[in-house]
PDB file of N, CA and C in Angstrom:
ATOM      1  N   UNK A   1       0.842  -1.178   0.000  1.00  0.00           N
ATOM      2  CA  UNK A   1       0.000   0.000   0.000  1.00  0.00           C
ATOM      3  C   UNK A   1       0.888   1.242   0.000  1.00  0.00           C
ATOM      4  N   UNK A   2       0.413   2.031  -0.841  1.00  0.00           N
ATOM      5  CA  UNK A   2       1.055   3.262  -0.466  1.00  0.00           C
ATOM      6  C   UNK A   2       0.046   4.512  -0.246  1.00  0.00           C
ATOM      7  N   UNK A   3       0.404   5.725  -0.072  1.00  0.00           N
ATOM      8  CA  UNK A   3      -0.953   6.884   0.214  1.00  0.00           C
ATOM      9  C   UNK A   3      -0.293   8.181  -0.098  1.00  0.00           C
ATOM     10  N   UNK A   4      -1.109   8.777  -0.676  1.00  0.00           N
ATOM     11  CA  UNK A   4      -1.104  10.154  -1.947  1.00  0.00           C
ATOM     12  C   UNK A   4      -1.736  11.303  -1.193  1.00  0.00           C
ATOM     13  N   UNK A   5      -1.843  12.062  -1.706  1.00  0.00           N
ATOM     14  CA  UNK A   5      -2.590  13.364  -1.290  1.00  0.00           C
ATOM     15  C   UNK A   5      -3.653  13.573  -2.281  1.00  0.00           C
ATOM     16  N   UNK A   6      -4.098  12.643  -3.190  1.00  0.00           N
ATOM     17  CA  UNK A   6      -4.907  13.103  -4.578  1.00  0.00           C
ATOM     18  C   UNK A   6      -4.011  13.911  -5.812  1.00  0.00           C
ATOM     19  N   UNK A   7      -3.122  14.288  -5.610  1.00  0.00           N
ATOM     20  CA  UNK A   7      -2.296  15.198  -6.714  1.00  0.00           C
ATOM     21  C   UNK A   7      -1.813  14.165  -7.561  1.00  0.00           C
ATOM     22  N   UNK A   8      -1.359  14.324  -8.801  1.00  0.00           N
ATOM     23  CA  UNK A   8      -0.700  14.189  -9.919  1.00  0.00           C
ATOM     24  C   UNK A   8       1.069  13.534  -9.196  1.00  0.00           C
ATOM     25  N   UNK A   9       1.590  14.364  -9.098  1.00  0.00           N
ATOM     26  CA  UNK A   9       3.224  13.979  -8.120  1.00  0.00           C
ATOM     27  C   UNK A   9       2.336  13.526  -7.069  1.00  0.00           C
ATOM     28  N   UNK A  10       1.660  12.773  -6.041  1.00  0.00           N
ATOM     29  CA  UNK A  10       1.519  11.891  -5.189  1.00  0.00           C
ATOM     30  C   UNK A  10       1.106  10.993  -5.682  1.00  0.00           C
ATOM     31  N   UNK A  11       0.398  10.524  -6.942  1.00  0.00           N
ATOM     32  CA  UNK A  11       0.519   9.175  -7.768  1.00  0.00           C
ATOM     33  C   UNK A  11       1.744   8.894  -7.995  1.00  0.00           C
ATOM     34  N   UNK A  12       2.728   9.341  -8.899  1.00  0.00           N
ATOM     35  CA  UNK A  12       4.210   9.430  -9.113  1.00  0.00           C
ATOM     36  C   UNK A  12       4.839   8.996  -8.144  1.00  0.00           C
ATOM     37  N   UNK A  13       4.948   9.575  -6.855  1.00  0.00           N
ATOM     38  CA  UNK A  13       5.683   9.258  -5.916  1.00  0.00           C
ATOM     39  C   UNK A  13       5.117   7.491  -5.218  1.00  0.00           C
ATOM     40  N   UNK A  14       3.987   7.635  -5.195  1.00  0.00           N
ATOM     41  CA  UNK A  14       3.471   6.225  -4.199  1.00  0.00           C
ATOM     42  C   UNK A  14       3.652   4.882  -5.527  1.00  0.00           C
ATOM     43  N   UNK A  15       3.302   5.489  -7.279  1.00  0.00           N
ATOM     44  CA  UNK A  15       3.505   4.584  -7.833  1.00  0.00           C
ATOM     45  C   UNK A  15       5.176   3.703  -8.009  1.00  0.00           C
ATOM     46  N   UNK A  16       6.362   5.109  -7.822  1.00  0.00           N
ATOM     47  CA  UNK A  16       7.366   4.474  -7.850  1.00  0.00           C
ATOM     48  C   UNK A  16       7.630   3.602  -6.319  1.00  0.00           C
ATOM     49  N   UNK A  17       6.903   4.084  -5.378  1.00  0.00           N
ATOM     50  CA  UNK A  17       7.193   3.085  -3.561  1.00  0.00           C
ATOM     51  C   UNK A  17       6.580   2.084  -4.405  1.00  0.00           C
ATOM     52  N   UNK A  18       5.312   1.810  -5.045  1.00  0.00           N
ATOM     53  CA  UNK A  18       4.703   0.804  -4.917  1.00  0.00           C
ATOM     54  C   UNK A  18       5.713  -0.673  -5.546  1.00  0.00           C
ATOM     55  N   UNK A  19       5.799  -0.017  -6.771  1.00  0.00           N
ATOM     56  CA  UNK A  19       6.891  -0.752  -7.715  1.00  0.00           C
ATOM     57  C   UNK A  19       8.343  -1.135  -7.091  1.00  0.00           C
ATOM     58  N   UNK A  20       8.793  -0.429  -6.047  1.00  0.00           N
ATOM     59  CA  UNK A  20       9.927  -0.665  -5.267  1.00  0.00           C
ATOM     60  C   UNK A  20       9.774  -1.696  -4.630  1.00  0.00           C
ATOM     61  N   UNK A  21       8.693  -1.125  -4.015  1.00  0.00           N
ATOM     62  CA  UNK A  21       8.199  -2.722  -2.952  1.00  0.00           C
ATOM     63  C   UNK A  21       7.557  -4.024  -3.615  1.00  0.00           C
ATOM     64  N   UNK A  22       7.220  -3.786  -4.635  1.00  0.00           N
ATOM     65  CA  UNK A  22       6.483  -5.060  -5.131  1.00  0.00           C
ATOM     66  C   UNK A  22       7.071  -4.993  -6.788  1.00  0.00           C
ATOM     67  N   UNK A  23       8.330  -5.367  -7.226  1.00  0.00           N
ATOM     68  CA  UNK A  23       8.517  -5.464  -8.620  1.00  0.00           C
ATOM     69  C   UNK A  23       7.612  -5.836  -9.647  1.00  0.00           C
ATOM     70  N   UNK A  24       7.178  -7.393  -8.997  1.00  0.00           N
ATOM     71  CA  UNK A  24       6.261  -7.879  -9.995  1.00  0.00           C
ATOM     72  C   UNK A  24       4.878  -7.646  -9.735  1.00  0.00           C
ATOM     73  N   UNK A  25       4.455  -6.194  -9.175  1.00  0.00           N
ATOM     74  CA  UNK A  25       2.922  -5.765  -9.010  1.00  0.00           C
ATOM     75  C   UNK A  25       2.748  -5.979 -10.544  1.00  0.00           C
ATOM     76  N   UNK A  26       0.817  -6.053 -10.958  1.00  0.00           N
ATOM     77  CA  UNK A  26       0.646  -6.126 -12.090  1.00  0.00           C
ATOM     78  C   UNK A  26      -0.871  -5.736 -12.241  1.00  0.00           C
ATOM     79  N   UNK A  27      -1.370  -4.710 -10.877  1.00  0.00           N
ATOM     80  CA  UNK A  27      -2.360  -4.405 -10.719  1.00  0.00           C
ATOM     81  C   UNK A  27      -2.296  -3.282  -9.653  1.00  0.00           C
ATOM     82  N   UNK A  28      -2.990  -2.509  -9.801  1.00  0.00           N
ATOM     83  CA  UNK A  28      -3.074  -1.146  -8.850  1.00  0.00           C
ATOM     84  C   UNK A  28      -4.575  -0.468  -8.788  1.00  0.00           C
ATOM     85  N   UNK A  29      -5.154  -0.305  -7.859  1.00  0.00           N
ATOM     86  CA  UNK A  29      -6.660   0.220  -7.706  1.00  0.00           C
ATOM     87  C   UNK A  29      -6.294   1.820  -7.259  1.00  0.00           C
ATOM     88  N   UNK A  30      -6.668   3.202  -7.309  1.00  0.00           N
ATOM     89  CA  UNK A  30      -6.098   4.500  -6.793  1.00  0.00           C
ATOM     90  C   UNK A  30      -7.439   5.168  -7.010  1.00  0.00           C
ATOM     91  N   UNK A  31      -7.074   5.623  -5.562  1.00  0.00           N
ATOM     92  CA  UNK A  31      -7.789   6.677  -5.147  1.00  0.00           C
ATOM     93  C   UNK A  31      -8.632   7.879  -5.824  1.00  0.00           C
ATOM     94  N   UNK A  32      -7.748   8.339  -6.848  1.00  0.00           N
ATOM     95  CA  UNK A  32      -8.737   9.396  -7.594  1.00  0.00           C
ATOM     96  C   UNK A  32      -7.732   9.231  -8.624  1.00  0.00           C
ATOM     97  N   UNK A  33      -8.566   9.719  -9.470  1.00  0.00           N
ATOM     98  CA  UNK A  33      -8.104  10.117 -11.202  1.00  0.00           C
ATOM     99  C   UNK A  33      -6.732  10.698 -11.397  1.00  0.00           C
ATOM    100  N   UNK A  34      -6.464  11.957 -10.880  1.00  0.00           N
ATOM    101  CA  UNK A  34      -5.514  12.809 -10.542  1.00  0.00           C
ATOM    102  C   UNK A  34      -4.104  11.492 -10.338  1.00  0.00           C
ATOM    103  N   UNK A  35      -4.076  11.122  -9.170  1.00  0.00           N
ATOM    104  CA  UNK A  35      -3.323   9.923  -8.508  1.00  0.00           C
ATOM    105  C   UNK A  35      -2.764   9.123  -9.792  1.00  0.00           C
ATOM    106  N   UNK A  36      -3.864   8.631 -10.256  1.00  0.00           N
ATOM    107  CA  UNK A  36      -3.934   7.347 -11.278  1.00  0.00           C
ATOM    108  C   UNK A  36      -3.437   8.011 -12.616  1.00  0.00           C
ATOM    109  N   UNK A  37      -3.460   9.225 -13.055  1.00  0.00           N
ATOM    110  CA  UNK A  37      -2.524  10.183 -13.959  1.00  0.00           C
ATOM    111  C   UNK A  37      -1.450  10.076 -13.796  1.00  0.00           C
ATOM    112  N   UNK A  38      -0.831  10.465 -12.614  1.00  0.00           N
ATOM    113  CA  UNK A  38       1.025  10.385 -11.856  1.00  0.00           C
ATOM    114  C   UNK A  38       1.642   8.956 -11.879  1.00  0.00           C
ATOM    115  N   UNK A  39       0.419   8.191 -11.649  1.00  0.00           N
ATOM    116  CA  UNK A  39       1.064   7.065 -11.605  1.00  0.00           C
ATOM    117  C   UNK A  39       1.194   6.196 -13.062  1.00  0.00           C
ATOM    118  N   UNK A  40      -0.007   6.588 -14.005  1.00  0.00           N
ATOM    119  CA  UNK A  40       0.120   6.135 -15.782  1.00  0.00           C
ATOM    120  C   UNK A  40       1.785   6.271 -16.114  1.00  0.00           C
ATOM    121  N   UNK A  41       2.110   7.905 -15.212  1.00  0.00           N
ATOM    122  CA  UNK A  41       3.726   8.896 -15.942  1.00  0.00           C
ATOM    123  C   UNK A  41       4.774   7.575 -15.119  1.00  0.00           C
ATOM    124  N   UNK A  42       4.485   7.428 -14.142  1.00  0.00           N
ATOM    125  CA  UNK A  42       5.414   6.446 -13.255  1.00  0.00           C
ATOM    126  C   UNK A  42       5.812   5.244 -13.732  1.00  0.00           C
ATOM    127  N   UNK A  43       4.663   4.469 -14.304  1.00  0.00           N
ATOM    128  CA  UNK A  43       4.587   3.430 -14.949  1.00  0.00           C
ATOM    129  C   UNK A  43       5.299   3.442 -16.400  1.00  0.00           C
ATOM    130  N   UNK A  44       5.157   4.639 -17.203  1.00  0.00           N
ATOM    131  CA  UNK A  44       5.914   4.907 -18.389  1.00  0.00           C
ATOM    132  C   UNK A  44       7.372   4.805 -18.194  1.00  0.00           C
ATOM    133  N   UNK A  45       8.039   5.690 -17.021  1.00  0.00           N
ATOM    134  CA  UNK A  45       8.966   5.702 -17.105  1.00  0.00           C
ATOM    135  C   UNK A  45       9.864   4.921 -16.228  1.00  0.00           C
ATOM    136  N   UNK A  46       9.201   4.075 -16.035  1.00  0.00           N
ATOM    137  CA  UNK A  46       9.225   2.370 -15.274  1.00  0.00           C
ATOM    138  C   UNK A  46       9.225   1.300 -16.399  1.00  0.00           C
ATOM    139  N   UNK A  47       9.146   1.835 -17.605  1.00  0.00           N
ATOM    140  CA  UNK A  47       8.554   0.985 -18.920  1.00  0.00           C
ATOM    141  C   UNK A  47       7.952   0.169 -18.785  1.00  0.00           C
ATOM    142  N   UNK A  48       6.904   0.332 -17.972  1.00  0.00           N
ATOM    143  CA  UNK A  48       6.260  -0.646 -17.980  1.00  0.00           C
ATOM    144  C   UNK A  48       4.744  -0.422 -18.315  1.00  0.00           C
ATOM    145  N   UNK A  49       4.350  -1.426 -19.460  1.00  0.00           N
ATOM    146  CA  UNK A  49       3.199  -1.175 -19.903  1.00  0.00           C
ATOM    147  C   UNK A  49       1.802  -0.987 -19.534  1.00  0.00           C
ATOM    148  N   UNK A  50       0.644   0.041 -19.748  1.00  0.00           N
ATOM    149  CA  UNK A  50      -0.689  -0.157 -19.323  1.00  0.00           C
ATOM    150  C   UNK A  50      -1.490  -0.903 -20.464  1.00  0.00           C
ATOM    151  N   UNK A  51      -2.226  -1.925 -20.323  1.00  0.00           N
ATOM    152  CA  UNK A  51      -2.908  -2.547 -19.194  1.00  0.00           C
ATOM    153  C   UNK A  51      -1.804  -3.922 -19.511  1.00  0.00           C
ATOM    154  N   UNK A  52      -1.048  -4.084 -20.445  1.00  0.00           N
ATOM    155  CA  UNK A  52      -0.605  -5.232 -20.519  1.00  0.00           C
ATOM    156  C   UNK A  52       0.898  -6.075 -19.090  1.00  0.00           C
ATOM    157  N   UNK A  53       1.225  -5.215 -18.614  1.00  0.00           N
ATOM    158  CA  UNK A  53       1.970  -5.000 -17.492  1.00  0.00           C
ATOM    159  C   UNK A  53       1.125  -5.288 -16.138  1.00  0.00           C
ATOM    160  N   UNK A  54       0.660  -3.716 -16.368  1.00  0.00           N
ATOM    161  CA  UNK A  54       0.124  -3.446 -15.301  1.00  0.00           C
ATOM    162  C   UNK A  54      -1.226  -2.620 -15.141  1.00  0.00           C
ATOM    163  N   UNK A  55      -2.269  -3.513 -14.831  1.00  0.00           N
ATOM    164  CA  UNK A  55      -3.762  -3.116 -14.823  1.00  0.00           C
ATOM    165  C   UNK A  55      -4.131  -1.870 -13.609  1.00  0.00           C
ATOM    166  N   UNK A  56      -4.511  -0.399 -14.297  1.00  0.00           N
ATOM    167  CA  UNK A  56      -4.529   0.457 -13.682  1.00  0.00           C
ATOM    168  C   UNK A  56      -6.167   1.135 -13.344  1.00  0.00           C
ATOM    169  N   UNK A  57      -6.484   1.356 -12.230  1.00  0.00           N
ATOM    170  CA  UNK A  57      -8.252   1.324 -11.909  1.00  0.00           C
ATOM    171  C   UNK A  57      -8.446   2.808 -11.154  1.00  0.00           C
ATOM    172  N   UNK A  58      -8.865   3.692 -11.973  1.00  0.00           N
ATOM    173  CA  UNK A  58      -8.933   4.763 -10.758  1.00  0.00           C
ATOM    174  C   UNK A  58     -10.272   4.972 -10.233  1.00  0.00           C
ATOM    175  N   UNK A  59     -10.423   6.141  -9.486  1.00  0.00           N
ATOM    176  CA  UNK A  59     -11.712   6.382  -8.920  1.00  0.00           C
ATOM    177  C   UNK A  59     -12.594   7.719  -9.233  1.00  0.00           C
ATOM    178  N   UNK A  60     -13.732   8.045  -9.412  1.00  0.00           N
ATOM    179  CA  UNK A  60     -14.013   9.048  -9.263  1.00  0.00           C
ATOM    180  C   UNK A  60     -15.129   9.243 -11.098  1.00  0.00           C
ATOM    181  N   UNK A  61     -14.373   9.107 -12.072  1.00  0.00           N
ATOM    182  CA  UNK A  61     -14.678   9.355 -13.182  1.00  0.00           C
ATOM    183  C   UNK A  61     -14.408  10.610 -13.565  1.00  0.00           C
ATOM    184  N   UNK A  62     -13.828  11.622 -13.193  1.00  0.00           N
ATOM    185  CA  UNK A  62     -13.303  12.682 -13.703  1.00  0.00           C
ATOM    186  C   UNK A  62     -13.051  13.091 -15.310  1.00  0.00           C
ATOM    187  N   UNK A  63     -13.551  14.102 -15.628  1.00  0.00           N
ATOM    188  CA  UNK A  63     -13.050  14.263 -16.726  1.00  0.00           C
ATOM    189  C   UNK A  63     -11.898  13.662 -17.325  1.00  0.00           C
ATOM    190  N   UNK A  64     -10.669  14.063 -16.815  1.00  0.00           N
ATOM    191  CA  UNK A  64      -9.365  13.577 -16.832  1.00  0.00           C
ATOM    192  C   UNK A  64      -9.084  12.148 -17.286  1.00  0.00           C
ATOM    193  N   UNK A  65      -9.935  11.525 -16.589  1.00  0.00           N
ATOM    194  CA  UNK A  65      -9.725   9.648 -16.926  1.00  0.00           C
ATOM    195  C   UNK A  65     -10.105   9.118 -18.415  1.00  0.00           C
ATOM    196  N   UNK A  66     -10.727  10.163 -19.325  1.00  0.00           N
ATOM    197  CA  UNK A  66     -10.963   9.775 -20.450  1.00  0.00           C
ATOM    198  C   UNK A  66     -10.311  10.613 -21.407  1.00  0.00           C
ATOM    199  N   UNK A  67      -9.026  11.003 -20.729  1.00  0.00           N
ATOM    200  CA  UNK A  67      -8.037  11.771 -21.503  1.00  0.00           C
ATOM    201  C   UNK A  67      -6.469  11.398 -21.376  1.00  0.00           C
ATOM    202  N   UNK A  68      -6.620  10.303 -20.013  1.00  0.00           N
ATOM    203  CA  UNK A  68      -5.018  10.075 -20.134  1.00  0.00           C
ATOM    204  C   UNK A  68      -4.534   8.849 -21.286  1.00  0.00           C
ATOM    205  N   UNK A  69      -3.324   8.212 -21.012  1.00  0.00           N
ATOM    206  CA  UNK A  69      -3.150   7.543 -21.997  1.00  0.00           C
ATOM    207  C   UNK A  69      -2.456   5.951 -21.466  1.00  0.00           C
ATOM    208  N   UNK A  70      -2.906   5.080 -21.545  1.00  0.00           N
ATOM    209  CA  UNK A  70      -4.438   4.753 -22.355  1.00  0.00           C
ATOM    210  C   UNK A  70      -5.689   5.580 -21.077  1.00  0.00           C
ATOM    211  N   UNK A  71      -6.874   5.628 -21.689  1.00  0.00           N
ATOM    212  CA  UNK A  71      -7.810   6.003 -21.410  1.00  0.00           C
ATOM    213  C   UNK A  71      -8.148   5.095 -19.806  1.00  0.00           C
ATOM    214  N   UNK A  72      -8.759   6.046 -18.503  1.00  0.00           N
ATOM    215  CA  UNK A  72      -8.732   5.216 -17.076  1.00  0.00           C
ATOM    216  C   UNK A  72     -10.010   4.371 -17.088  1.00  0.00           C
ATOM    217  N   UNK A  73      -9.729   3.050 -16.925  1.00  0.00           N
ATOM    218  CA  UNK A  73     -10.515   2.543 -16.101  1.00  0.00           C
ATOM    219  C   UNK A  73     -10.744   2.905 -14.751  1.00  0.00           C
ATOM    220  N   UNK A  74     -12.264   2.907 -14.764  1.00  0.00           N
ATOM    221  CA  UNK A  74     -12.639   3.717 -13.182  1.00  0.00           C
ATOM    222  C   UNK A  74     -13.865   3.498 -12.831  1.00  0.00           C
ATOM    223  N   UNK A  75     -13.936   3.489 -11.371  1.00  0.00           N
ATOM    224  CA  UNK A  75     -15.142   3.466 -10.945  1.00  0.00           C
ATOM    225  C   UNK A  75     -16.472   5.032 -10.732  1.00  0.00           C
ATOM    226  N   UNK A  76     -16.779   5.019 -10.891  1.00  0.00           N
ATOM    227  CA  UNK A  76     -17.473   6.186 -11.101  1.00  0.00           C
ATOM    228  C   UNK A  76     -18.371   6.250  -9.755  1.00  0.00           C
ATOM    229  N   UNK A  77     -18.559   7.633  -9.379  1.00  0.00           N
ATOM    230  CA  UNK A  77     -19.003   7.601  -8.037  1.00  0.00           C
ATOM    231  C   UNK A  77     -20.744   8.969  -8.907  1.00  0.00           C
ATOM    232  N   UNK A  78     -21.423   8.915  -7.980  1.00  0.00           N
ATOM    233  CA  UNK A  78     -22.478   9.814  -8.304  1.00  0.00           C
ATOM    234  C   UNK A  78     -22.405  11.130  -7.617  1.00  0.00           C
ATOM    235  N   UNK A  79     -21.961  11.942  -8.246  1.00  0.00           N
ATOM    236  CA  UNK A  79     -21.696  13.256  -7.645  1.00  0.00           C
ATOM    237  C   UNK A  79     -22.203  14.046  -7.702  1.00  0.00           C
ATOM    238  N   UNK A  80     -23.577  14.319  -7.904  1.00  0.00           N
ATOM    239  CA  UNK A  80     -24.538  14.760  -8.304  1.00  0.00           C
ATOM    240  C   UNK A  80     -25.559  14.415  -7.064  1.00  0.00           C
ATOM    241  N   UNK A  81     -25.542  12.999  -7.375  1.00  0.00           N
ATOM    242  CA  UNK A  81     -26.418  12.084  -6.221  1.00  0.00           C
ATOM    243  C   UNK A  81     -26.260  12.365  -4.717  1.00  0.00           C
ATOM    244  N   UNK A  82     -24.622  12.668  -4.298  1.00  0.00           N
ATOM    245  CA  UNK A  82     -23.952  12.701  -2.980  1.00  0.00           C
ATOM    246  C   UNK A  82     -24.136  13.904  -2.763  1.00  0.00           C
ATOM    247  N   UNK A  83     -24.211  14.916  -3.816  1.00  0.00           N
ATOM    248  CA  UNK A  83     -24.285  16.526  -3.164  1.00  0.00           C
ATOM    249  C   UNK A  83     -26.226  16.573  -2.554  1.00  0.00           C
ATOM    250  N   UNK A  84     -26.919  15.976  -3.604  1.00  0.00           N
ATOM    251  CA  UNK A  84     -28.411  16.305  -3.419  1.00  0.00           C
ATOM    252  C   UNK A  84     -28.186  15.359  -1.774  1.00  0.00           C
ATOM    253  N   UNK A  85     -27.987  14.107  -1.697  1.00  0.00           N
ATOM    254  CA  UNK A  85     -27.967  13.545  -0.323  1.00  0.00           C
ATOM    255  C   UNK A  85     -27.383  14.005   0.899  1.00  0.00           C
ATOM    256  N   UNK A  86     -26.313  15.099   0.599  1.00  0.00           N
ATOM    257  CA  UNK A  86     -25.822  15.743   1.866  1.00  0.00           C
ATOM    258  C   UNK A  86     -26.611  16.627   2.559  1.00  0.00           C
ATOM    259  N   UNK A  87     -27.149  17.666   0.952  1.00  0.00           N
ATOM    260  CA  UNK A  87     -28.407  18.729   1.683  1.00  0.00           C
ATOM    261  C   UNK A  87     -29.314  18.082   2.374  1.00  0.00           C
ATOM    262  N   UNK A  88     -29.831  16.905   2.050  1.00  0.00           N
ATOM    263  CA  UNK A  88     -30.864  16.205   2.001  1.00  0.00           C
ATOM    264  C   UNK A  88     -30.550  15.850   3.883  1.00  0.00           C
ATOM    265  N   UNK A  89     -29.845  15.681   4.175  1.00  0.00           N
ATOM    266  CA  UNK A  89     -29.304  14.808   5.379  1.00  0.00           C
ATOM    267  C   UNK A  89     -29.108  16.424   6.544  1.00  0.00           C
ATOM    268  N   UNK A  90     -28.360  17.594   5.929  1.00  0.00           N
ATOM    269  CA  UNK A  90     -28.254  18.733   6.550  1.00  0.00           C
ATOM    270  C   UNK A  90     -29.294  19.083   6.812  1.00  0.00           C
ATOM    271  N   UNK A  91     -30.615  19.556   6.163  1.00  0.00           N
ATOM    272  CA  UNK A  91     -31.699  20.384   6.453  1.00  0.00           C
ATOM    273  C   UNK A  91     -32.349  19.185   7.711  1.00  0.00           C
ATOM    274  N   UNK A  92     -32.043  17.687   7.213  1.00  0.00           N
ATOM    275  CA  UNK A  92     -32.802  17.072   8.730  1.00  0.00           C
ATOM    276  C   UNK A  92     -32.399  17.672   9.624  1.00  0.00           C
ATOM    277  N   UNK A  93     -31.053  17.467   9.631  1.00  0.00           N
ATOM    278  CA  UNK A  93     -30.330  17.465  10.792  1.00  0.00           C
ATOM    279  C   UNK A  93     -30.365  18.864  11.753  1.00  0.00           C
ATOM    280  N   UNK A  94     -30.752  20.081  10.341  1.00  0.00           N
ATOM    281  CA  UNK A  94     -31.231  21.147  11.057  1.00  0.00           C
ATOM    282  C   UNK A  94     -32.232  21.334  11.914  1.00  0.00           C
ATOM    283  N   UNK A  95     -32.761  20.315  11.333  1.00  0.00           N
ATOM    284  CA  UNK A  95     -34.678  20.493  11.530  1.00  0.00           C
ATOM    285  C   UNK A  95     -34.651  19.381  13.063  1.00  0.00           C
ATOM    286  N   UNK A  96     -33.529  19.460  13.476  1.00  0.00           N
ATOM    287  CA  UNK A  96     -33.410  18.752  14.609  1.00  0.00           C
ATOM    288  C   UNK A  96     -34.143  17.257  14.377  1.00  0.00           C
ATOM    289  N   UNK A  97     -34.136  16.557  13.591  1.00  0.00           N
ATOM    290  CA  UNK A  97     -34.423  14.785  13.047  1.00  0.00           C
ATOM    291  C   UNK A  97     -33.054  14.297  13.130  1.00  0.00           C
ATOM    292  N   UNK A  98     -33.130  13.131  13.203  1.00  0.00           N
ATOM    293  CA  UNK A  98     -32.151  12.436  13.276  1.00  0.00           C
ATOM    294  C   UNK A  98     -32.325  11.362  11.947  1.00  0.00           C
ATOM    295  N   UNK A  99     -30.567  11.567  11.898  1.00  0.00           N
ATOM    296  CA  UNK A  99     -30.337  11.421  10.130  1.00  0.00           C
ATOM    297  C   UNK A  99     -29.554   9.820  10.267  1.00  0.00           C
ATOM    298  N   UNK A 100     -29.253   9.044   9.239  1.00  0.00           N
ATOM    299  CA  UNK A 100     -29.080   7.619   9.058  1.00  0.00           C
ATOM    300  C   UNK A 100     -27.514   7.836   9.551  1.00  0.00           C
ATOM    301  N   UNK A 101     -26.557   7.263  10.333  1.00  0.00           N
ATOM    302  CA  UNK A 101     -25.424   7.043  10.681  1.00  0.00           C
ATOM    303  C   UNK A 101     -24.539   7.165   9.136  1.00  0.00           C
ATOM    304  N   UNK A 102     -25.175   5.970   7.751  1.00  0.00           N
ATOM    305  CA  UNK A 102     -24.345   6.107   6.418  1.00  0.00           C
ATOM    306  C   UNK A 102     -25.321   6.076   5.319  1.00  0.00           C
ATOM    307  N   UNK A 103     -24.800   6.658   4.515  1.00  0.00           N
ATOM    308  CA  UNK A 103     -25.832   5.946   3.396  1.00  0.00           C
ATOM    309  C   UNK A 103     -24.866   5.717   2.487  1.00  0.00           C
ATOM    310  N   UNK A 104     -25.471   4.449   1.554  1.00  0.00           N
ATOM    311  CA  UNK A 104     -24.792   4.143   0.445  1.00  0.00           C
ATOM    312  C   UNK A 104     -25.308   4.208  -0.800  1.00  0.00           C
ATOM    313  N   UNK A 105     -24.900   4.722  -1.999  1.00  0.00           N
ATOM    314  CA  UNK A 105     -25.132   4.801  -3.138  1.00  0.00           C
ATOM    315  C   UNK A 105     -24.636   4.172  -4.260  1.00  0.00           C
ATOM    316  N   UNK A 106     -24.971   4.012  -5.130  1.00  0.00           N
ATOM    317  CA  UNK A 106     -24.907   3.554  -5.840  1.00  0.00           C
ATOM    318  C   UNK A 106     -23.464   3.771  -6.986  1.00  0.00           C
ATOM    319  N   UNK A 107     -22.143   3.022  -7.357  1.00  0.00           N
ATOM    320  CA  UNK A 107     -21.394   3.460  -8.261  1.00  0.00           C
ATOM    321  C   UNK A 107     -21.555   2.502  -9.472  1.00  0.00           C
ATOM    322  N   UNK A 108     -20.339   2.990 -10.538  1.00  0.00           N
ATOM    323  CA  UNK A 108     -20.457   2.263 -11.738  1.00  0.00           C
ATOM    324  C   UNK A 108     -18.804   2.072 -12.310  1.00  0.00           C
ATOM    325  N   UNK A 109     -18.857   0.914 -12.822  1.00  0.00           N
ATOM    326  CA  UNK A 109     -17.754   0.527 -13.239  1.00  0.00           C
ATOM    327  C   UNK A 109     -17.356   1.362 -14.948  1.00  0.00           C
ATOM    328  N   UNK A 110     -16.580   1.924 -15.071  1.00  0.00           N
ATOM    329  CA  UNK A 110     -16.393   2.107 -16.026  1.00  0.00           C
ATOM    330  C   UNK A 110     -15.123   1.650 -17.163  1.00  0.00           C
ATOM    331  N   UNK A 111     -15.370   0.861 -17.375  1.00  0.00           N
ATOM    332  CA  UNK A 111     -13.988   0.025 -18.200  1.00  0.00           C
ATOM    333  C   UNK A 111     -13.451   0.852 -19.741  1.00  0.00           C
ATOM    334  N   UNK A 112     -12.499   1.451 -19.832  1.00  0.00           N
ATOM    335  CA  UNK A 112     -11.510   1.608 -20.697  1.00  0.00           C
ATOM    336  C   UNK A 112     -10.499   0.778 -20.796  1.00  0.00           C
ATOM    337  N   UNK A 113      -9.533   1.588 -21.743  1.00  0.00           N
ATOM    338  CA  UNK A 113      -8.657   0.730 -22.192  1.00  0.00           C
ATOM    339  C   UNK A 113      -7.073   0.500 -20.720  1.00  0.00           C
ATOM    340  N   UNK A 114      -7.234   1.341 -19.701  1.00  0.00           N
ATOM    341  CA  UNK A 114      -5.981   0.473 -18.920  1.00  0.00           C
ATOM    342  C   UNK A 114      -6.012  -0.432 -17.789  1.00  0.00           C
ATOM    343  N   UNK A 115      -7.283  -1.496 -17.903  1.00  0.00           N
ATOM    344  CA  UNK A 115      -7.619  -2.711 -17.223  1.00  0.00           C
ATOM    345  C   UNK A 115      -8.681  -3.713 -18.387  1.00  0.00           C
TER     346      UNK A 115
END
């Protein structure tokens, strides 16, 4: 495991720990899009190939993920869905009700070309 800050250079950096520590990794799941960008550059100059190397999965669905190279596989989160559910959960909580401990929603897999 390694851990990023979400930036571009904190993919980079955790992708080269990761590869240090595990030569023959050949799979990586990351945190956000951003991350999974730094780490595509890491992997390049690691020569080592996406997806045929090494299967790369980010999170979030960001614009970005359908622009790097190869294109991110990612899970897609509803961000749209999570903003309407926060208000949704605040105005209870204003309204002095008591709100669900978690809620879970719904994501989606989105498969491109680097897994």
């Amino acid at each position: 495991m390694a851990v990023g800050d979400f930036t571009r250079e904190s993919g980079v950096v955790a992708m080269r720990q990761l590869l240090e520590d595990d030569p023959g990794l050949d799979a990586v799941f990351i945190a956000s899009e951003l991350m999974a960008d730094g780490a595509l550059r890491a992997l390049r100059q690691a020569g080592r190939r996406v997806p045929e190397d090494v299967a790369v999965v980010g999170f979030d669905d960001i614009e970005v993920a359908r622009y790097t190279e190869p294109p991110l596989t990612t899970v897609r989160q509803p961000i749209l869905e999570i903003g309407r559910e926060m208000v949704r959960l605040m105005l209870r909580l204003s309204a002095g009700e008591e709100i669900e401990s978690s809620v879970v929603l719904p994501t989606e897999l989105i498969i491109r070309e680097s897994a």
